[in-house]
Protein backbone atom coordinates (compact mmCIF):
# COMPACT_ATOMS: atom_id res chain seq x y z
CA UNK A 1 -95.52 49.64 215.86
CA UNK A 2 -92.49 51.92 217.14
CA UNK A 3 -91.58 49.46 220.02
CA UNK A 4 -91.02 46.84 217.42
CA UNK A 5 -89.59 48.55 214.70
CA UNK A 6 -87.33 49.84 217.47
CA UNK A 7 -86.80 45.75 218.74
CA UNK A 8 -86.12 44.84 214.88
CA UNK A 9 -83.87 47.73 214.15
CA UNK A 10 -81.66 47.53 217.15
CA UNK A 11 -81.35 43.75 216.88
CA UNK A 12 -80.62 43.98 213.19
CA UNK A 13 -78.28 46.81 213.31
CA UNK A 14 -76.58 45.91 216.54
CA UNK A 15 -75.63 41.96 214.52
CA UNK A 16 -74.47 44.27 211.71
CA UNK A 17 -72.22 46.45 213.35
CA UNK A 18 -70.97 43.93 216.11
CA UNK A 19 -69.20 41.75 212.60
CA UNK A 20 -68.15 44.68 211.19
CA UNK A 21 -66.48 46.12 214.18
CA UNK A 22 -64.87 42.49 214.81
CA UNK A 23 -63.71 42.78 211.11
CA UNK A 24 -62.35 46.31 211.66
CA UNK A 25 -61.07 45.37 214.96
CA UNK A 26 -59.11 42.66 214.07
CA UNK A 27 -57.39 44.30 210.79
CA UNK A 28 -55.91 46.57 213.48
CA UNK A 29 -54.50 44.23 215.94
CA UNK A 30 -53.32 42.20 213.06
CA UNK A 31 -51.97 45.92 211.63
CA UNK A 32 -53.90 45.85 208.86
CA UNK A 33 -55.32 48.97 209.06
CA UNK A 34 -54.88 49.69 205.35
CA UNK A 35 -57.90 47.11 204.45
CA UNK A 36 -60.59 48.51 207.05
CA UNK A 37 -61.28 50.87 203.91
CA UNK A 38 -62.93 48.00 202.16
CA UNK A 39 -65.23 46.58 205.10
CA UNK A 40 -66.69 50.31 205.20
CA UNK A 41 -67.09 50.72 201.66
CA UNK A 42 -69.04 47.13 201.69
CA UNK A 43 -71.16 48.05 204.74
CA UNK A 44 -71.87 51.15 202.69
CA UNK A 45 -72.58 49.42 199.74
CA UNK A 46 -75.20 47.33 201.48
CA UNK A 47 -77.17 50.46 203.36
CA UNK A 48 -77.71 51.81 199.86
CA UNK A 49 -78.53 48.11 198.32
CA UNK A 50 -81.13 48.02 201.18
CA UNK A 51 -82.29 51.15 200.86
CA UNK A 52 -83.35 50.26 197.40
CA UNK A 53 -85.02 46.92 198.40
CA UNK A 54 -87.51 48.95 200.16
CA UNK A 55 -88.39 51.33 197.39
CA UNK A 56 -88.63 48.11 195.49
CA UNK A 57 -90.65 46.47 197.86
CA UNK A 58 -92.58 49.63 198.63
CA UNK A 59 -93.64 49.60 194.60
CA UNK A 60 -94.66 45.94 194.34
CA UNK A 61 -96.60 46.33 197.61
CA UNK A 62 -98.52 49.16 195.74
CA UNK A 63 -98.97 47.30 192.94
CA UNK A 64 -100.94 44.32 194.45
CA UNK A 65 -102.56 47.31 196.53
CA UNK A 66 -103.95 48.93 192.88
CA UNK A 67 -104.91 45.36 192.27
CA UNK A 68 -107.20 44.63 195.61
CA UNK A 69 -104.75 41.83 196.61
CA UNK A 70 -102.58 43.54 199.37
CA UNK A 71 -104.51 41.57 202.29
CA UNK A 72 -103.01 37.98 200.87
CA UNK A 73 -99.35 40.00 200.21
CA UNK A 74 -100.04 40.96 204.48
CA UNK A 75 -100.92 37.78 205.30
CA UNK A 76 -97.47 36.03 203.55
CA UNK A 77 -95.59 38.82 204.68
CA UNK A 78 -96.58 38.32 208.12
CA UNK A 79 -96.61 33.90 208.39
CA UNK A 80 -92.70 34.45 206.74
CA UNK A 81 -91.44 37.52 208.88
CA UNK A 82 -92.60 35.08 211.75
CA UNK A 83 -90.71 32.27 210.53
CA UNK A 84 -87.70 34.50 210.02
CA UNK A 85 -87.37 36.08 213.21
CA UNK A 86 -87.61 32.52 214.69
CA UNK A 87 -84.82 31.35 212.92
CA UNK A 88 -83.02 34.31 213.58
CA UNK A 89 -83.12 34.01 217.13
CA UNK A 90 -81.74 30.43 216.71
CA UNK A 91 -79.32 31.16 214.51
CA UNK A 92 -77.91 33.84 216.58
CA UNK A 93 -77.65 31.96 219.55
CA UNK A 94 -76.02 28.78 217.97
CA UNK A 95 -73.36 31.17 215.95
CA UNK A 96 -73.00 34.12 218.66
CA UNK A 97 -70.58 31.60 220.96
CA UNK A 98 -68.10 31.04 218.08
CA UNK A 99 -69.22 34.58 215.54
CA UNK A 100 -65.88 36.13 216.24
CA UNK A 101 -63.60 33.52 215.39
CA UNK A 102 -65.34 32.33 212.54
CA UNK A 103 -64.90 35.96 211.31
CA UNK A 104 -61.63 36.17 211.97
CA UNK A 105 -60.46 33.19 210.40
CA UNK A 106 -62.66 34.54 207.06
CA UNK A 107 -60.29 37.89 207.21
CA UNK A 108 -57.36 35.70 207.68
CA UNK A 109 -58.01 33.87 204.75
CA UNK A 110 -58.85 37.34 202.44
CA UNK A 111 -55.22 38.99 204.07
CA UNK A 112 -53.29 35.95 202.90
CA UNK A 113 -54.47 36.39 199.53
CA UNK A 114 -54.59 39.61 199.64
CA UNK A 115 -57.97 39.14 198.72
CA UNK A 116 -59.49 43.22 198.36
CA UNK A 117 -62.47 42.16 196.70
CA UNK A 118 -63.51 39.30 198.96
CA UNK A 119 -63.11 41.95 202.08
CA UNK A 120 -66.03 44.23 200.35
CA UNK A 121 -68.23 41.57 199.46
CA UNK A 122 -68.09 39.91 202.37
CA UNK A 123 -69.17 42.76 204.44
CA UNK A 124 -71.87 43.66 202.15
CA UNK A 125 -73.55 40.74 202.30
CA UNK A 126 -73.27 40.62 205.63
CA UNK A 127 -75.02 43.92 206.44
CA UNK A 128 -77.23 43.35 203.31
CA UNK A 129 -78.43 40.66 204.53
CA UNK A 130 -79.67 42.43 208.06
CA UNK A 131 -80.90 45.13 205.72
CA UNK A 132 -83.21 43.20 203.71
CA UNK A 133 -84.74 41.35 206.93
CA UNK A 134 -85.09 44.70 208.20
CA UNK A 135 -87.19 45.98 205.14
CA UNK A 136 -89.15 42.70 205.53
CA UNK A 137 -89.96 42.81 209.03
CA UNK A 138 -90.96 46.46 208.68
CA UNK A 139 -93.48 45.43 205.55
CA UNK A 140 -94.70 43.06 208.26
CA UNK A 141 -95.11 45.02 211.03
CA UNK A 142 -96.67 47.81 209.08
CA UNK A 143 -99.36 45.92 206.89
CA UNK A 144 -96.60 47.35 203.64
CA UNK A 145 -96.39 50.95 204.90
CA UNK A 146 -92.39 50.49 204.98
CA UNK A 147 -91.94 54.09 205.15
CA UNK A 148 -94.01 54.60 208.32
CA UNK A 149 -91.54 52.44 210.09
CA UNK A 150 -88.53 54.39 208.42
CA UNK A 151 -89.76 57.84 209.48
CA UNK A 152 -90.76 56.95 213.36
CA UNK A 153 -88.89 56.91 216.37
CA UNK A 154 -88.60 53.62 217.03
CA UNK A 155 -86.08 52.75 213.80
CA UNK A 156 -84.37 56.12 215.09
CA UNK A 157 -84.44 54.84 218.23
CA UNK A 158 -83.10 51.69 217.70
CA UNK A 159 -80.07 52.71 215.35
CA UNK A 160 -78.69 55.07 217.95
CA UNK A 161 -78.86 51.89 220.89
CA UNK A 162 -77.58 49.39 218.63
CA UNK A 163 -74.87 52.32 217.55
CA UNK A 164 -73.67 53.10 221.62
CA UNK A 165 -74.00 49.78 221.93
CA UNK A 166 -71.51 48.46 219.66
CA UNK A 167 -69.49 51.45 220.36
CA UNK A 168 -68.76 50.62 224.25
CA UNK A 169 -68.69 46.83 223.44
CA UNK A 170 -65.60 47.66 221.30
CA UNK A 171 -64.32 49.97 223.44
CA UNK A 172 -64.20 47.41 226.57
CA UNK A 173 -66.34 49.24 228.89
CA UNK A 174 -69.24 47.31 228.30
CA UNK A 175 -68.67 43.56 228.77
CA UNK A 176 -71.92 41.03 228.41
CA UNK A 177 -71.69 37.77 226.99
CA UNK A 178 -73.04 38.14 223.20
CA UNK A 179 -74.58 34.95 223.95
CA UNK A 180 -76.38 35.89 227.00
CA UNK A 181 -77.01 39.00 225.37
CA UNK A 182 -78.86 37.97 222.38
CA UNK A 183 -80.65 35.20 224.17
CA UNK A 184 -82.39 38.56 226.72
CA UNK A 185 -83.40 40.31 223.55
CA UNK A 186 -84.55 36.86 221.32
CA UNK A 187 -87.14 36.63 224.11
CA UNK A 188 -88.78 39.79 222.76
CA UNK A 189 -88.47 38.65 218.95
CA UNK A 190 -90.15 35.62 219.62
CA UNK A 191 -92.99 37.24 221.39
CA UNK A 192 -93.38 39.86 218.15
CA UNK A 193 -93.09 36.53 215.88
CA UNK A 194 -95.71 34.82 217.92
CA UNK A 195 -98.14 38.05 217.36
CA UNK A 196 -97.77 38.15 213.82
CA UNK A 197 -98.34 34.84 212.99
CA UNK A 198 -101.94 35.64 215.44
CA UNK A 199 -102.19 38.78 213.65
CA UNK A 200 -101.98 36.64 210.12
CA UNK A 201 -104.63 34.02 211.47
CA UNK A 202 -107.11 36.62 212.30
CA UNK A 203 -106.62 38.41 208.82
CA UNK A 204 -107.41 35.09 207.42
CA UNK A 205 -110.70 34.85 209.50
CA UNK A 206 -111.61 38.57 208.57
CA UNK A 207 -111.47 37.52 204.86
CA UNK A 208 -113.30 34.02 205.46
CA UNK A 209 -110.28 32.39 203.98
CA UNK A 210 -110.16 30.19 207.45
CA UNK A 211 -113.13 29.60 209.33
CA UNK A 212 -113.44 29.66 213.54
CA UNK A 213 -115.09 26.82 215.23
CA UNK A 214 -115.36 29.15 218.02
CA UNK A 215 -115.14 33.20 217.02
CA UNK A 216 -114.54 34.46 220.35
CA UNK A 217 -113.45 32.48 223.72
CA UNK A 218 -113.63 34.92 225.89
CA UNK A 219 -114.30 38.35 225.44
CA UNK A 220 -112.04 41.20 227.42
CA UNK A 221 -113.05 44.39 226.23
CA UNK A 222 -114.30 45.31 229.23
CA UNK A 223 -110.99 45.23 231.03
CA UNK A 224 -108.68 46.01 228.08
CA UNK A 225 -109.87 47.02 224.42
CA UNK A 226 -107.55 46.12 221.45
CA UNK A 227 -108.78 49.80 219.58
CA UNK A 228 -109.65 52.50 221.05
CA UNK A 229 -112.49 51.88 218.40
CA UNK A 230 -113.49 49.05 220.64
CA UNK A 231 -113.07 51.29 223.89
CA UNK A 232 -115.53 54.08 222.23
CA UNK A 233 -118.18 51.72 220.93
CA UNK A 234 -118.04 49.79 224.79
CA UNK A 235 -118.48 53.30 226.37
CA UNK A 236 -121.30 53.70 223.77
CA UNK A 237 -123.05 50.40 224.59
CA UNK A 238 -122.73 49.77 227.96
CA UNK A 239 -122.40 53.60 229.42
CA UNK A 240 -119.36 52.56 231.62
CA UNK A 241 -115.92 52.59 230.16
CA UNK A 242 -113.42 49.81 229.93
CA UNK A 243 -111.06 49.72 232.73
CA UNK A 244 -107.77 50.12 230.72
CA UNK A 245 -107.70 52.55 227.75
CA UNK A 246 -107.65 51.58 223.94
CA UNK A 247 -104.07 52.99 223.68
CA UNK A 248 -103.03 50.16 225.79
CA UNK A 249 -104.44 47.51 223.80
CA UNK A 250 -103.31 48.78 220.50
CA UNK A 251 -99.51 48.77 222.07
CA UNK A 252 -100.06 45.19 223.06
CA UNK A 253 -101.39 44.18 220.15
CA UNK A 254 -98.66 45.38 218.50
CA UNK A 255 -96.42 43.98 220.48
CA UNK A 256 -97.85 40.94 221.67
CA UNK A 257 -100.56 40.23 219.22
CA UNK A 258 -102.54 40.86 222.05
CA UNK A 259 -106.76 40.25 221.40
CA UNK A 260 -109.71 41.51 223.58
CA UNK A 261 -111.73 38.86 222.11
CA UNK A 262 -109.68 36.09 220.27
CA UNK A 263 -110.81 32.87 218.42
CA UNK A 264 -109.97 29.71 219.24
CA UNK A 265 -107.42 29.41 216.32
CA UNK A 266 -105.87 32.79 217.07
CA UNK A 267 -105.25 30.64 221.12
CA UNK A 268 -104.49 27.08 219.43
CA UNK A 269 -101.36 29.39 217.30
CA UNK A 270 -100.19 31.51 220.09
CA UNK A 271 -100.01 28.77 222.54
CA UNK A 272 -98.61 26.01 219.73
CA UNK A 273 -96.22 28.12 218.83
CA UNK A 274 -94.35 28.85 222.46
CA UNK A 275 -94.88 24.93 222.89
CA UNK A 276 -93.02 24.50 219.73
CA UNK A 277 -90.62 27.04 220.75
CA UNK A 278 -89.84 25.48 224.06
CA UNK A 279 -89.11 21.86 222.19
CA UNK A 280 -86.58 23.11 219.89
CA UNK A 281 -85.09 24.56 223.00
CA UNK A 282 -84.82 21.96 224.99
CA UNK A 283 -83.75 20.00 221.70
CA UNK A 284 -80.90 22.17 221.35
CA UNK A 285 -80.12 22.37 225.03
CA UNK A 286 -79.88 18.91 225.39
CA UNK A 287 -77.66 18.42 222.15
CA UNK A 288 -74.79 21.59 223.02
CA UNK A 289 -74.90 19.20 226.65
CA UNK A 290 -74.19 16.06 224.52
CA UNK A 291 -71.38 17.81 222.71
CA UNK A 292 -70.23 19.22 226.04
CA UNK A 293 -69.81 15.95 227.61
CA UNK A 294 -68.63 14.14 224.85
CA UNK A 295 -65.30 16.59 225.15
CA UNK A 296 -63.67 16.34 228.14
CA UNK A 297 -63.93 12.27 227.37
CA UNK A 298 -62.18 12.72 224.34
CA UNK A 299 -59.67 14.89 225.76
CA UNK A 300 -59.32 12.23 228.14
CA UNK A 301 -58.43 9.68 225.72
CA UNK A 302 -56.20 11.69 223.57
CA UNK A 303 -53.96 12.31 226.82
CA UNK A 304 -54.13 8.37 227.85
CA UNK A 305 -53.60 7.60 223.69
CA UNK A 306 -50.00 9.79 224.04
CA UNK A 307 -49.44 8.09 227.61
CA UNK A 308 -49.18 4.76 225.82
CA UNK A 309 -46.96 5.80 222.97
């Protein structure tokens, strides 16, 4: 649970404060210092507006608890934080190529009007909305226990990356390619999406709301438990421990959705969804090479067009 709330954190803080310090960053050069005020007090605005999503989230999630009905509020939280984080990943790497000019152009627009209030709100819903998918992700990761993911290391962990980060990006001593950057760490969302939506299948199958044509392909617990439940009771059964401890498996699972003994849904998913994955990447591949092509052509006939005339 740490290593991904540290994954989610850093990728959603490190988004946050990468606009905000192209914002701030560009005020200056333009020397507009004076406004840089407002994109902090929006930012700030937002941590506190998140902040209270959680609490809020935190008392509805008890409130379907006191009810019996957290396992189907798990199970949604899970299938949608899986969907988001996929889109996320896609969005990021479609918008991260053109993120600081389309920001720029925003402020431009705000300074010419002189446009205080636009400034504020813009940067609070931009870290708002990292905030909230935050909150969300943690609910997911955490079967509701948002504060369990507030108080560990990893969501330390993760601000103070994203934070130094951010800091030598802006600085210039750290140069990467945001696109190249965001594409290393999507690889590791996408893997935490595709456990979670495993995770959400199995739940289902606990609860007999989905039934298994086949409960158990294989069955690894010898090599690698998921618990160390599992490790104790195969010590207990078969008088020979598993090869790799229970710790292990639990950290995969985790991470990975990783299961000793999975059903043939919880392998249809995992695999389906890494072949869907790869289509809409290729998909998109082969569309950015269209557009490529397509505009040195038209360059090409722009310069023969003013030739002619």
């Amino acid at each position: 649970m740490e290593v991904q709330a540290l994954l989610i954190t850093f990728r959603e803080a490190l988004e946050a404060l990468l606009i905000v310090g192209i914002i701030t960053s560009y005020l200056k050069r333009v020397n507009h210092r004076e406004y840089t005020k407002y994109v902090w007090l929006g930012a700030a605005l937002a941590v506190a507006a998140s902040v209270g999503v959680a609490i809020l989230f935190q008392v509805v999630f008890t409130g379907f608890a006191a009810m019996g009905s957290e396992i189907y509020l798990k199970i949604g939280i899970m299938i949608v934080s899986a969907l988001l984080l996929t889109q996320m990943v896609f969005w990021m790497a479609e918008h991260s190529r053109d993120m600081k000019k389309s920001v720029e152009g925003k402020m431009d627009q705000f300074i010419t009007a002189g446009n205080v209030a636009g400034m504020v709100i813009h940067s609070f819903l931009v870290v708002l909305r990292e905030g909230v998918e935050t909150v969300f992700f943690f609910a997911a990761i955490t079967h509701g226990n948002i504060g369990a993911a507030i108080q560990g290391w990893g969501a330390a962990t993760g601000l103070a990356i994203a934070s130094l980060v951010s800091y030598f990006f802006f600085k210039g001593t750290m140069r990467i390619p945001l696109k190249t950057f965001f594409k290393v760490t999507g690889v590791f969302i996408v893997l935490i999406a595709a456990g979670l939506l495993v995770q959400a299948i199995s739940m289902m199958q606990d609860i007999n709301l989905i039934g298994s044509v086949m409960p158990h392909v294989y069955d690894l617990t010898w090599l690698l438990p998921e618990h160390p439940i599992d490790y104790e009771h195969y010590l207990r059964d078969h008088g020979v421990a598993p090869i790799f401890s229970g710790e292990v498996g639990v950290f995969l699972k985790a991470l990975f959705g990783y299961s000793s003994m999975p059903s043939l849904e919880e392998m249809i998913t995992y695999i389906g969804y890494f072949v869907v994955i790869y289509l809409l990447v290729t998909s998109r591949q082969g569309q950015q090479n269209s557009k490529d092509n397509e505009q040195p052509s038209t360059a090409v006939g722009r310069e023969k067009t003013k030739r002619i005339m």
